[in-house]
Protein backbone atom coordinates (compact mmCIF):
# COMPACT_ATOMS: atom_id res chain seq x y z
CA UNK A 1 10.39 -7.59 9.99
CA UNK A 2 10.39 -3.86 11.45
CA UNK A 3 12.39 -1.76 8.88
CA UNK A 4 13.69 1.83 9.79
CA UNK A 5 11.74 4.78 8.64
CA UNK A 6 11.51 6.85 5.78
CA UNK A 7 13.74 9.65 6.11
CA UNK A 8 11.91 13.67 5.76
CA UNK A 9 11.20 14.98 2.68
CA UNK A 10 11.17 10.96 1.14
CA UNK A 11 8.49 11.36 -2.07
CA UNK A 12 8.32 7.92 -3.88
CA UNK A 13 6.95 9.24 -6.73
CA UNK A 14 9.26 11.68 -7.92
CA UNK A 15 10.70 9.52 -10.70
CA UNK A 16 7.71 7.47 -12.32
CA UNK A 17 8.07 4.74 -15.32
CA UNK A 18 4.51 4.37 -15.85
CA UNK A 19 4.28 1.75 -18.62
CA UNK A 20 2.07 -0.20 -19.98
CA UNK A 21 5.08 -2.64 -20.24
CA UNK A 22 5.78 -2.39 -16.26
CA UNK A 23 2.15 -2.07 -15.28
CA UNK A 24 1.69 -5.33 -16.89
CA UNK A 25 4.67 -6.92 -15.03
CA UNK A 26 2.84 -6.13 -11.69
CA UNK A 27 -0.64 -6.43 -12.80
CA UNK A 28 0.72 -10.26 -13.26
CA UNK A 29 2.62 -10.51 -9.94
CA UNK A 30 -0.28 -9.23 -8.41
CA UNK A 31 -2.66 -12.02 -10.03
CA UNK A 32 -0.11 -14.86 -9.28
CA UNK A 33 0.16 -13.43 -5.19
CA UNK A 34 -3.28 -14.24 -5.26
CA UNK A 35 -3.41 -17.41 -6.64
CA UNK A 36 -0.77 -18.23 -4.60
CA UNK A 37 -2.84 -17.54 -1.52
CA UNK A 38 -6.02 -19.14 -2.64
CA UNK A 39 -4.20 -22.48 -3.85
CA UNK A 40 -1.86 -21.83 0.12
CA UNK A 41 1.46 -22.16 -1.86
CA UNK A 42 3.89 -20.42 0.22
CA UNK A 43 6.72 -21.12 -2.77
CA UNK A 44 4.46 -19.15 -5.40
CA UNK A 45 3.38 -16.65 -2.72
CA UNK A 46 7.15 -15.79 -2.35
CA UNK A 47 7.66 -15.82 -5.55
CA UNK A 48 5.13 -13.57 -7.13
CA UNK A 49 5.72 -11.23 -4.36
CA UNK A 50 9.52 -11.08 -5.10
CA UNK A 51 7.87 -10.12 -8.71
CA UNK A 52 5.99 -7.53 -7.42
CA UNK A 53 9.14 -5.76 -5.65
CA UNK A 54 10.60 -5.73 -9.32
CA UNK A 55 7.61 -4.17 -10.78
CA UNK A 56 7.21 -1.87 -8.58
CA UNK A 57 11.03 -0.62 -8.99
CA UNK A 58 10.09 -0.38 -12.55
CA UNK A 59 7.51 1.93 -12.18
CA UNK A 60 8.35 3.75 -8.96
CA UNK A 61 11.96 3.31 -8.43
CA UNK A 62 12.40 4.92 -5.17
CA UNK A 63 9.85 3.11 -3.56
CA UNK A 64 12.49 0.19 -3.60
CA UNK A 65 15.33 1.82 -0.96
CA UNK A 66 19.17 1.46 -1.94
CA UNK A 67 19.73 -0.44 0.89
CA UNK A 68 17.10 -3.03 0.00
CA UNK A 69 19.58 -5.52 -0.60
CA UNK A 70 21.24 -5.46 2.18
CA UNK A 71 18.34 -5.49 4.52
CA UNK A 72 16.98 -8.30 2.39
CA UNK A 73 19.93 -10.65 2.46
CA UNK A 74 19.25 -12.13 5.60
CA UNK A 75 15.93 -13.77 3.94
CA UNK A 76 17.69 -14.97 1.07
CA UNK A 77 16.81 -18.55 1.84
CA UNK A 78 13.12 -17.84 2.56
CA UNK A 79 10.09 -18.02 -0.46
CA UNK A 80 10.72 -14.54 -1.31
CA UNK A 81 9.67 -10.96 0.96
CA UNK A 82 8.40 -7.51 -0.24
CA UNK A 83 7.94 -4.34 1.49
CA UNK A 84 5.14 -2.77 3.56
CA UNK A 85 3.89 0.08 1.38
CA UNK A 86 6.03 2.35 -0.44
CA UNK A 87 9.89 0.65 1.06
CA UNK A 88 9.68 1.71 4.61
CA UNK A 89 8.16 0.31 8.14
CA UNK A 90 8.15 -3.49 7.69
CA UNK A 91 9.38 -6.10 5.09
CA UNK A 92 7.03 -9.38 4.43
CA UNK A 93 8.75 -12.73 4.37
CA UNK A 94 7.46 -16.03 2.99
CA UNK A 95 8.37 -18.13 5.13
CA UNK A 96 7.78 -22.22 5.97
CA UNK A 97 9.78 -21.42 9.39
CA UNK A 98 10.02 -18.62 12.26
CA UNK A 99 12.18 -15.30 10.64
CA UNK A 100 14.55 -13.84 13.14
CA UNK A 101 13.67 -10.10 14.41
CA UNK A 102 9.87 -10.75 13.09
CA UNK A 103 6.56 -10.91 14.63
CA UNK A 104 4.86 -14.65 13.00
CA UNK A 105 1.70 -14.98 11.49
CA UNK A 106 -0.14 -17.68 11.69
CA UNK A 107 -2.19 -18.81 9.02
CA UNK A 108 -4.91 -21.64 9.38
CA UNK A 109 -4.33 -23.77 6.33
CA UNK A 110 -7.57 -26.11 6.83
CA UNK A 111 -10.19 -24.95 4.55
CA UNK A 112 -13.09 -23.12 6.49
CA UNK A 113 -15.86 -25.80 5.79
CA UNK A 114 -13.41 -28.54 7.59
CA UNK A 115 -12.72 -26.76 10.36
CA UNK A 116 -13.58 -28.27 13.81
CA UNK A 117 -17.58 -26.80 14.82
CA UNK A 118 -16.66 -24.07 17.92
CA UNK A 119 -19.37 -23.16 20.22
């Protein structure tokens, strides 16, 4: 989902809570993301990705914008979302179906060695 811009002068790292407590928090979002994408659970995926947006206002809180909330609302009801980068240009969402005002990506679910041979 397209997202406005930061505005100028926007630094996300000029208040930093670099912990070993929070880098832990998104060390193990991180891990479960990926599991979630190798085992293709879109439930986890949004999960652990809803994780990650928590960690990473732990560490660098304005990489998380104020108005996060209210741009996320809409996708309340989906797996979970997370933003592009550091809180601006697009916001992820886990989602089983289509997202209003977002491009869809399709992901092929069958694992590669069952795939149907294409010459």
């Amino acid at each position: 989902v397209p997202l406005a811009s930061r505005p100028p002068g926007y630094d996300p790292i000029s208040v930093k809570n670099i912990t070993p407590e929070n880098v832990k928090l998104l060390a193990d979002a991180s891990s479960r993301a990926w599991d979630a994408i190798c085992a293709q659970d879109a439930a986890e995926l949004g999960a652990a990705l809803l994780d990650t947006m928590k960690a990473w206002k732990a560490i660098l809180p304005n990489t998380i914008p104020p108005a996060w909330r209210e741009w996320c609302r809409p996708y309340d009801n989906s797996h979970g979302y997370l933003f592009s980068g550091a809180g601006g240009g697009f916001l992820m969402v886990i989602s089983d179906t289509p997202v209003d005002n977002a491009f869809q990506v399709s992901i092929n679910t069958i694992p590669w060695a069952e795939q149907p041979f294409k010459s």
